[in-house]
C-alpha atoms as a PDB file:
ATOM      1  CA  UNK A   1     -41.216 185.888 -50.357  1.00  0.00           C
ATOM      2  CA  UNK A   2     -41.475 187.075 -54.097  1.00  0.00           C
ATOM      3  CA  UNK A   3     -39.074 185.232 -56.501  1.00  0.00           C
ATOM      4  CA  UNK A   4     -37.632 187.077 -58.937  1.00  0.00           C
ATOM      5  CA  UNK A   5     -38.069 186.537 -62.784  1.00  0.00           C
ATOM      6  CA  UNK A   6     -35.045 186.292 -65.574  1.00  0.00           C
ATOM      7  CA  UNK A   7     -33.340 189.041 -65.927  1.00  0.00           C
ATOM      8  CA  UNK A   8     -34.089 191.288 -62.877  1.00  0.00           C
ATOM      9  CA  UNK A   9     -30.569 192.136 -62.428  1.00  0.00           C
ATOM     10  CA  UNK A  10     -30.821 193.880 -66.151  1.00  0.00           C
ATOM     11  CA  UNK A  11     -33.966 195.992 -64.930  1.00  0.00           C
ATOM     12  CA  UNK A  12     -33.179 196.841 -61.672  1.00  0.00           C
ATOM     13  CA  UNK A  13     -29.705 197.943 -63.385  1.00  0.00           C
ATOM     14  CA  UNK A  14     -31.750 199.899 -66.357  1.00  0.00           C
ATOM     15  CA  UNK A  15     -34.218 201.579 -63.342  1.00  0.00           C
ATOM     16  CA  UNK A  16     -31.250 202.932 -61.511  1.00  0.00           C
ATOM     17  CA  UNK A  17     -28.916 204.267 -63.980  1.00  0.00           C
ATOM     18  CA  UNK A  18     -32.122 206.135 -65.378  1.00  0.00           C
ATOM     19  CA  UNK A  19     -32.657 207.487 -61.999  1.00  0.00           C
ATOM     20  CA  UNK A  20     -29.521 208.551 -61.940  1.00  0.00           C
ATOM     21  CA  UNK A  21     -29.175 210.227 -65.646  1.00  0.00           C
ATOM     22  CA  UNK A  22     -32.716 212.169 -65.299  1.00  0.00           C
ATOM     23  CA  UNK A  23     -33.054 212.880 -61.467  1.00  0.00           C
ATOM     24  CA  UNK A  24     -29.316 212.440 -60.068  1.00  0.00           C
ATOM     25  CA  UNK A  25     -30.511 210.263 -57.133  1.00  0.00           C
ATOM     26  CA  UNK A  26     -31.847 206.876 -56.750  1.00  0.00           C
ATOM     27  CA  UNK A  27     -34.687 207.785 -55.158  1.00  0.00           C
ATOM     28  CA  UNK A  28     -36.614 210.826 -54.783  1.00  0.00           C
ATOM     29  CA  UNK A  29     -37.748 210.117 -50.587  1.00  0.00           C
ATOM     30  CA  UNK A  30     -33.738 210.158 -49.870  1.00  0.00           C
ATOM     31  CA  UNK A  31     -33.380 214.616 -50.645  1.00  0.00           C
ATOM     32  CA  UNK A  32     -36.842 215.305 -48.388  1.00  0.00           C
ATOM     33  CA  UNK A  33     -36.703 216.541 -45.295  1.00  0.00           C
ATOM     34  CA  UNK A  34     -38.196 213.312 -43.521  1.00  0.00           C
ATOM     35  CA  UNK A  35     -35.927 211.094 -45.989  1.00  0.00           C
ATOM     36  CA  UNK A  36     -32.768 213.050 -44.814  1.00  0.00           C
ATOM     37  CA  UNK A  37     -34.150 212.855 -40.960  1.00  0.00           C
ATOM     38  CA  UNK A  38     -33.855 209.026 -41.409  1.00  0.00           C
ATOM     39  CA  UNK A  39     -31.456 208.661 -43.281  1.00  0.00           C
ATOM     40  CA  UNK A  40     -28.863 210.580 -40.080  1.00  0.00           C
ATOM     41  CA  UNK A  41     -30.899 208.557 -37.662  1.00  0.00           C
ATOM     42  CA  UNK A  42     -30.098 205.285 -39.241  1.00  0.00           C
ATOM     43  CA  UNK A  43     -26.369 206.690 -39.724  1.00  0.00           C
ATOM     44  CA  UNK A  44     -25.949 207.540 -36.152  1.00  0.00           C
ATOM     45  CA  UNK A  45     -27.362 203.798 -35.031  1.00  0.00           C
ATOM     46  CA  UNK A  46     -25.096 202.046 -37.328  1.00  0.00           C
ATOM     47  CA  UNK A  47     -21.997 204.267 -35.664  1.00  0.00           C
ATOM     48  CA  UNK A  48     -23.296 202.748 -32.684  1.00  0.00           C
ATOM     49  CA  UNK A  49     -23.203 199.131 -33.610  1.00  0.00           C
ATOM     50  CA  UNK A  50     -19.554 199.975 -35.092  1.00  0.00           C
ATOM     51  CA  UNK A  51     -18.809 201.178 -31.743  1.00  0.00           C
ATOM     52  CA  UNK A  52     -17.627 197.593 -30.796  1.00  0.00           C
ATOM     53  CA  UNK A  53     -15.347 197.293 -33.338  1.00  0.00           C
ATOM     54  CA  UNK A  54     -11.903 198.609 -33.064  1.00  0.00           C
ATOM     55  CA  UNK A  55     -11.180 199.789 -36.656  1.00  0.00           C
ATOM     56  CA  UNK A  56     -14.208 198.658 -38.909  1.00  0.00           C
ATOM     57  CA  UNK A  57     -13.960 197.240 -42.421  1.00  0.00           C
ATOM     58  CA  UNK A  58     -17.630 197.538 -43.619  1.00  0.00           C
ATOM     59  CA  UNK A  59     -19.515 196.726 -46.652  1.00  0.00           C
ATOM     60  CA  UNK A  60     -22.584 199.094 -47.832  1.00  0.00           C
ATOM     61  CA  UNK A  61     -24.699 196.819 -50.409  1.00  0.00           C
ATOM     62  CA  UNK A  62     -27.029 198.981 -52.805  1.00  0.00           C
ATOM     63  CA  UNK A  63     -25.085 202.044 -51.893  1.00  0.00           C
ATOM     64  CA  UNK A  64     -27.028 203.984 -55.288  1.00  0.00           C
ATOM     65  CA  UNK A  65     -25.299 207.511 -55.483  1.00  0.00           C
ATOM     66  CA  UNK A  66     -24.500 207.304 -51.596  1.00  0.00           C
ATOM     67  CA  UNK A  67     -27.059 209.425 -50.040  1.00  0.00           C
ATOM     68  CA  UNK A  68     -26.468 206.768 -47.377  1.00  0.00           C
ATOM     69  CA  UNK A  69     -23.376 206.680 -47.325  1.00  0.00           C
ATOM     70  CA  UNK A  70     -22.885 210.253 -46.568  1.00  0.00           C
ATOM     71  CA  UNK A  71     -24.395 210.451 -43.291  1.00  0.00           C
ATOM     72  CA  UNK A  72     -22.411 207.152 -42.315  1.00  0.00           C
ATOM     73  CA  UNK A  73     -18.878 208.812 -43.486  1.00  0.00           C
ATOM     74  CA  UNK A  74     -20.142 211.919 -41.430  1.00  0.00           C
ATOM     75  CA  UNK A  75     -20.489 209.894 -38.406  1.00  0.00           C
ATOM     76  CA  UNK A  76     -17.283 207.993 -38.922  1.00  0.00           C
ATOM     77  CA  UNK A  77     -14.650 209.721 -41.687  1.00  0.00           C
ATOM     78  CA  UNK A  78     -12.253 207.602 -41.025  1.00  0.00           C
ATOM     79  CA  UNK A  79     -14.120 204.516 -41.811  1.00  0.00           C
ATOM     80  CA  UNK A  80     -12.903 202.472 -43.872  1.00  0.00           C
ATOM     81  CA  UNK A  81     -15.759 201.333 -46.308  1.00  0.00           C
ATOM     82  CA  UNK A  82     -16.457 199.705 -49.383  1.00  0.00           C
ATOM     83  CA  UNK A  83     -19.649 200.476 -50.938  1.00  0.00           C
ATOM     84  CA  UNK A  84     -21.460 198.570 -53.934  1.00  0.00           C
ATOM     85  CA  UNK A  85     -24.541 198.883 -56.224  1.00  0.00           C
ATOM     86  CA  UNK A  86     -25.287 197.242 -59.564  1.00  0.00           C
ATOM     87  CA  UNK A  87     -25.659 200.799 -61.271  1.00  0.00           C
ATOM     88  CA  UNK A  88     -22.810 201.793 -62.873  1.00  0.00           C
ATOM     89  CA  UNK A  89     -23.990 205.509 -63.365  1.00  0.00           C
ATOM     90  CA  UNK A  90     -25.464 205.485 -59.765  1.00  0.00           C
ATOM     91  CA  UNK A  91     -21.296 204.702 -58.720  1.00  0.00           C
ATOM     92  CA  UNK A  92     -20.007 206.989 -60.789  1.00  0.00           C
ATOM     93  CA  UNK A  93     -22.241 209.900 -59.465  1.00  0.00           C
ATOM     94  CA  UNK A  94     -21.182 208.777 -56.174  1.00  0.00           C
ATOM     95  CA  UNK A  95     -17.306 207.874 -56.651  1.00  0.00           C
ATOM     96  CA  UNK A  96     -17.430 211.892 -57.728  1.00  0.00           C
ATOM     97  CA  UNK A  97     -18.714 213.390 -55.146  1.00  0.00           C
ATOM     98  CA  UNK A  98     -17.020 211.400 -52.426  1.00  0.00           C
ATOM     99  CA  UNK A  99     -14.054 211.374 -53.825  1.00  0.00           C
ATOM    100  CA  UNK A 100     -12.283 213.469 -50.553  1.00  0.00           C
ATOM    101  CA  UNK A 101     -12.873 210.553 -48.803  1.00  0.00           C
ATOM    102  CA  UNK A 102      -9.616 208.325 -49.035  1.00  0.00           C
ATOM    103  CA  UNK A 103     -10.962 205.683 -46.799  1.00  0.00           C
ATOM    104  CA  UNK A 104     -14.176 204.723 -48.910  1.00  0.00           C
ATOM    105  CA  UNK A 105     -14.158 203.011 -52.208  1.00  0.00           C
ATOM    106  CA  UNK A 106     -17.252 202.695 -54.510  1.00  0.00           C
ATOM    107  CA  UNK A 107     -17.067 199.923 -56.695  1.00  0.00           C
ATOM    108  CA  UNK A 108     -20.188 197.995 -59.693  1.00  0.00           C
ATOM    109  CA  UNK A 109     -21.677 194.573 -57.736  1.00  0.00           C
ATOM    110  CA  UNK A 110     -23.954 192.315 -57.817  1.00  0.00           C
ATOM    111  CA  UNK A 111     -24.882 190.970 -54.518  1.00  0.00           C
ATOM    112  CA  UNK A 112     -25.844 187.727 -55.375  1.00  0.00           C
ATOM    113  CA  UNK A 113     -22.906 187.117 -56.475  1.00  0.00           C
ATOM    114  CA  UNK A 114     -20.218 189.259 -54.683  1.00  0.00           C
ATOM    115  CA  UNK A 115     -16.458 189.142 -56.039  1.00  0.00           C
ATOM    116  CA  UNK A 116     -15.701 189.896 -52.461  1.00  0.00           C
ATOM    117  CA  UNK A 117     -13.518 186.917 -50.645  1.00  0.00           C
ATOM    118  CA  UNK A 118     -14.830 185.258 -47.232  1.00  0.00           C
ATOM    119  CA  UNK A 119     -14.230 186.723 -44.258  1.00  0.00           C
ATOM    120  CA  UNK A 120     -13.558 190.124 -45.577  1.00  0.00           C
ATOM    121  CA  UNK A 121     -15.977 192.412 -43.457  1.00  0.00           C
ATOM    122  CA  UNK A 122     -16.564 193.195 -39.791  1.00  0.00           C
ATOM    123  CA  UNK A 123     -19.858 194.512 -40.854  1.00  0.00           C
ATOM    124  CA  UNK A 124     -22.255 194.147 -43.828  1.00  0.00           C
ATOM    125  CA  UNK A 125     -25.102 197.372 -43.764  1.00  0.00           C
ATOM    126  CA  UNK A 126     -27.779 198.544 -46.084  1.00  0.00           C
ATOM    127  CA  UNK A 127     -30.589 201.011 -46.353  1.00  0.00           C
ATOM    128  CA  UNK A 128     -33.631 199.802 -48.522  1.00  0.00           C
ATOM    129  CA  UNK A 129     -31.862 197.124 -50.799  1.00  0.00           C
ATOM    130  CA  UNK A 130     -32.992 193.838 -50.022  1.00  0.00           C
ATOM    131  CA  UNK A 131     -35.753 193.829 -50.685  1.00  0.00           C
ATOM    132  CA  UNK A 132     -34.788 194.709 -53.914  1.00  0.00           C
ATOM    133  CA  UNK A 133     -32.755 191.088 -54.443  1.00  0.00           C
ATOM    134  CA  UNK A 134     -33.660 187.277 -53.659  1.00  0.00           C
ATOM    135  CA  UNK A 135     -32.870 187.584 -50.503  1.00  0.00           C
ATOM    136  CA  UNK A 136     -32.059 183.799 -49.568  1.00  0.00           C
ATOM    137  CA  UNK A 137     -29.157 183.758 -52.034  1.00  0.00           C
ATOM    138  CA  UNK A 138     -28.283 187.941 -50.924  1.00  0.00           C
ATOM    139  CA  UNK A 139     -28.178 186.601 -47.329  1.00  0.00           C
ATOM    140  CA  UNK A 140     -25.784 183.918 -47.844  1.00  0.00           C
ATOM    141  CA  UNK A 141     -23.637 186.146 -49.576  1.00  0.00           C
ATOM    142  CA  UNK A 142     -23.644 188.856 -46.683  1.00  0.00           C
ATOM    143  CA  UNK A 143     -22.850 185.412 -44.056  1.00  0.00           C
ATOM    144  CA  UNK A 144     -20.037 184.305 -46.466  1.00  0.00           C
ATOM    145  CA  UNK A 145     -17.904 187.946 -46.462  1.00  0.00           C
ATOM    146  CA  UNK A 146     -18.285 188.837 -43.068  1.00  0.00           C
ATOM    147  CA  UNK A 147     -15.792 187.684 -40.372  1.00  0.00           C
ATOM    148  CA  UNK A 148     -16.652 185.486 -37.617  1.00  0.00           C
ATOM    149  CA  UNK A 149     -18.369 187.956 -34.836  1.00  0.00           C
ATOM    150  CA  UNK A 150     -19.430 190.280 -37.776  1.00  0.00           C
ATOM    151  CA  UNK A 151     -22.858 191.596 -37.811  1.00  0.00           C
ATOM    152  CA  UNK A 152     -25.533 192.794 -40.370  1.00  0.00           C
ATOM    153  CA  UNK A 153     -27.809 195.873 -40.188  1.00  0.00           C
ATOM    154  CA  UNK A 154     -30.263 196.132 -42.999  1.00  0.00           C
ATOM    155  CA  UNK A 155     -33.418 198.557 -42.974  1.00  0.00           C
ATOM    156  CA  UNK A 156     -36.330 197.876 -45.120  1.00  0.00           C
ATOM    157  CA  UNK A 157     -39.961 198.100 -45.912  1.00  0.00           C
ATOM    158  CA  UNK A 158     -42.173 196.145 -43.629  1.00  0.00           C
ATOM    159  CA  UNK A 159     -45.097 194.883 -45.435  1.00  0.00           C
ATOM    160  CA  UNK A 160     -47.246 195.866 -42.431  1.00  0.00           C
ATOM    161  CA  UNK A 161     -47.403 198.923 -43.401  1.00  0.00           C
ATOM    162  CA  UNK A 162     -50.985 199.891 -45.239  1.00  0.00           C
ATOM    163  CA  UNK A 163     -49.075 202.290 -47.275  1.00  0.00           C
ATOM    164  CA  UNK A 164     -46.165 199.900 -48.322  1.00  0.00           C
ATOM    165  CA  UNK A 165     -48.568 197.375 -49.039  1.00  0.00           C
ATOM    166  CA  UNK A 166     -50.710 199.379 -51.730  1.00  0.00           C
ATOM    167  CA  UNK A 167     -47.206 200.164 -53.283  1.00  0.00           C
ATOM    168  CA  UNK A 168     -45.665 196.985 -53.357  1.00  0.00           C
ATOM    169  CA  UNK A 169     -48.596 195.066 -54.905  1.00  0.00           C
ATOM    170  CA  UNK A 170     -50.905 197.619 -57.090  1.00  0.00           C
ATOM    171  CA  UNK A 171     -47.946 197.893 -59.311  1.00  0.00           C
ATOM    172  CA  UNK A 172     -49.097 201.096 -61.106  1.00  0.00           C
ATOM    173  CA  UNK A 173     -48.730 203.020 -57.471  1.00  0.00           C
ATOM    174  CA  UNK A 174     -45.564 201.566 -57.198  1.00  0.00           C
ATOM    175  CA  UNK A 175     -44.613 202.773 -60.592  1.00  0.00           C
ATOM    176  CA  UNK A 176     -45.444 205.894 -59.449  1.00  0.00           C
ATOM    177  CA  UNK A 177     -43.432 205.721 -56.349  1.00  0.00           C
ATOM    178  CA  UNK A 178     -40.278 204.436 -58.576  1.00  0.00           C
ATOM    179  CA  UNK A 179     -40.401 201.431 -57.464  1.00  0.00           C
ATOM    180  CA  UNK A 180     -38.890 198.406 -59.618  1.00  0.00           C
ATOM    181  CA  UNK A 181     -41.016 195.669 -61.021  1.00  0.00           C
ATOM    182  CA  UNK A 182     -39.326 193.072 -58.751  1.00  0.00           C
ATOM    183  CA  UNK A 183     -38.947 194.817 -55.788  1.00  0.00           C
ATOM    184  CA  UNK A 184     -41.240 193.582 -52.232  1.00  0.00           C
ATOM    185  CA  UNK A 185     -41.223 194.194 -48.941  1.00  0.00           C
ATOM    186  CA  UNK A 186     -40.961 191.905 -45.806  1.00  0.00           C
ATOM    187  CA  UNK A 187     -43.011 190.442 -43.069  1.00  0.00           C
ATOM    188  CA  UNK A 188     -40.633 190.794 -39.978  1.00  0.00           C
ATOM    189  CA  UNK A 189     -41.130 187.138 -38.628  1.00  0.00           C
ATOM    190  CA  UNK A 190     -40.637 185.303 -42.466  1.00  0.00           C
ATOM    191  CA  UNK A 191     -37.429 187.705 -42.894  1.00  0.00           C
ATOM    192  CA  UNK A 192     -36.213 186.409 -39.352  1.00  0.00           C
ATOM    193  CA  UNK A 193     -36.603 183.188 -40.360  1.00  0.00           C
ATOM    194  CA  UNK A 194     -34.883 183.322 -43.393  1.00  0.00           C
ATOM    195  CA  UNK A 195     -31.908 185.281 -41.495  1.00  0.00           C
ATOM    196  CA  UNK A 196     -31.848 182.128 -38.912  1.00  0.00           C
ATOM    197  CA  UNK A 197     -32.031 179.448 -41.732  1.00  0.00           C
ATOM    198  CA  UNK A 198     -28.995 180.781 -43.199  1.00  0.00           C
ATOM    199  CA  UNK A 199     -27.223 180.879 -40.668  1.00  0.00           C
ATOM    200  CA  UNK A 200     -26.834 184.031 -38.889  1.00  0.00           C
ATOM    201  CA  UNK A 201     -27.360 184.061 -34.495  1.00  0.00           C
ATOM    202  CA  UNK A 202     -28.683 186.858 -32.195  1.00  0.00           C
ATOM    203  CA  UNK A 203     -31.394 188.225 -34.809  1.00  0.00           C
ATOM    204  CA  UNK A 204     -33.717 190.936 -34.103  1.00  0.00           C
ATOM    205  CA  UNK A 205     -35.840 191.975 -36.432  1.00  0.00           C
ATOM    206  CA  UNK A 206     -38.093 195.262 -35.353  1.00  0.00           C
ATOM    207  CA  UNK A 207     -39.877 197.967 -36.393  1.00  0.00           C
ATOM    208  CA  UNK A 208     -37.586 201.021 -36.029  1.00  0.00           C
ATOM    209  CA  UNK A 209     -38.495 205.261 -36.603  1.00  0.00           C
ATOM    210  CA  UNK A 210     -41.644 204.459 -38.880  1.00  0.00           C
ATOM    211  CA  UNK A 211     -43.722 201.751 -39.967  1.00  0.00           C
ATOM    212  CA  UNK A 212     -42.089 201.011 -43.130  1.00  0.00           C
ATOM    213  CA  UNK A 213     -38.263 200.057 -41.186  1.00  0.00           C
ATOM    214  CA  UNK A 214     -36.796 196.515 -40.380  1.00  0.00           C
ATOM    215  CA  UNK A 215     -32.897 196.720 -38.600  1.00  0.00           C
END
């Protein structure tokens, strides 16, 4: 998996808050009609998975200006969730316009190195983030806050994909595509691997509604 150079915490910050300033989103495929379509889908399987939890305390990493995170508190308003993103503009957009929800909390991380104590989540989720991070040291950090029994769910770009392929290594189509400079995507048996290695039992790593998803 790529490594990432010095200072990609700065950039990815920089990219983000841009995003936010100029097009008041963190990414443009999250306000189409197919990017909203997935976005509810993955929603309503993550209320599924919380479905075994009594009364959920759950982590969103890379949460941007919570386009995600709107279709989660939709299928759950009571949840109780913290959600995180190394933007500080990108939280501020989205500590605004959630604000009527009591239960959720928006708050500037970096998560490869979470202020978060251990054992603090029943579940740790995410739509397109990791492979924005080095995702060893991101991984450990997810196994570290979440409770014993707690669970992950993660979806990503799979490297399979012709399309996210061209994107993620001509770098001027990815430009195009607002990607970051240190951003990948994963191959679905190296990423289950890594999961394993750090610890983490009962993995399943699949392609989900389109080419370009891991959960």
């Amino acid at each position: 998996m790529k490594k990432r150079g010095r200072g990609y915490q700065t950039k990815e910050q920089q990219h983000f808050d841009r995003l936010t300033e100029t097009a008041g989103e963190i990414w443009w495929g999250s306000t189409t009609e197919a990017g909203i379509k997935r976005l509810r889908k993955r929603a309503y399987l993550i209320a599924q998975k919380l479905a075994h939890f009594k009364d959920p305390v759950v982590l969103e990493l890379g949460c941007g200006t919570g386009a995600f995170s709107k279709f989660i508190l939709e299928e759950l308003p009571l949840l109780r969730l913290t959600a995180c993103d190394i933007s500080p503009k990108a939280i501020q957009a989205a500590t605004e316009r959630y604000a009527d929800y009591k239960n959720a909390c928006f708050e500037v991380a970096d998560v490869s190195s979470m202020h978060y104590a251990t054992n603090t989540f029943d579940a740790v989720i995410g739509n397109s983030v990791l492979h924005h991070l080095p995702i060893e040291i991101s991984l450990r950090e997810c196994f570290r806050v979440l409770k014993p029994g707690g669970i992950i769910w993660f979806s990503e770009p799979n490297m399979m994909n012709p399309q996210i392929a061209v994107e993620k290594n001509i770098r001027f189509i990815g430009r195009m595509l607002q990607n970051t400079e240190d951003e990948t995507a994963f191959f679905r048996w190296s990423l289950a691997k890594t999961l394993q290695e750090v610890g983490f039992c009962n993995v399943s790593v699949q392609p989900s509604d389109c080419p370009a998803s891991f959960n």
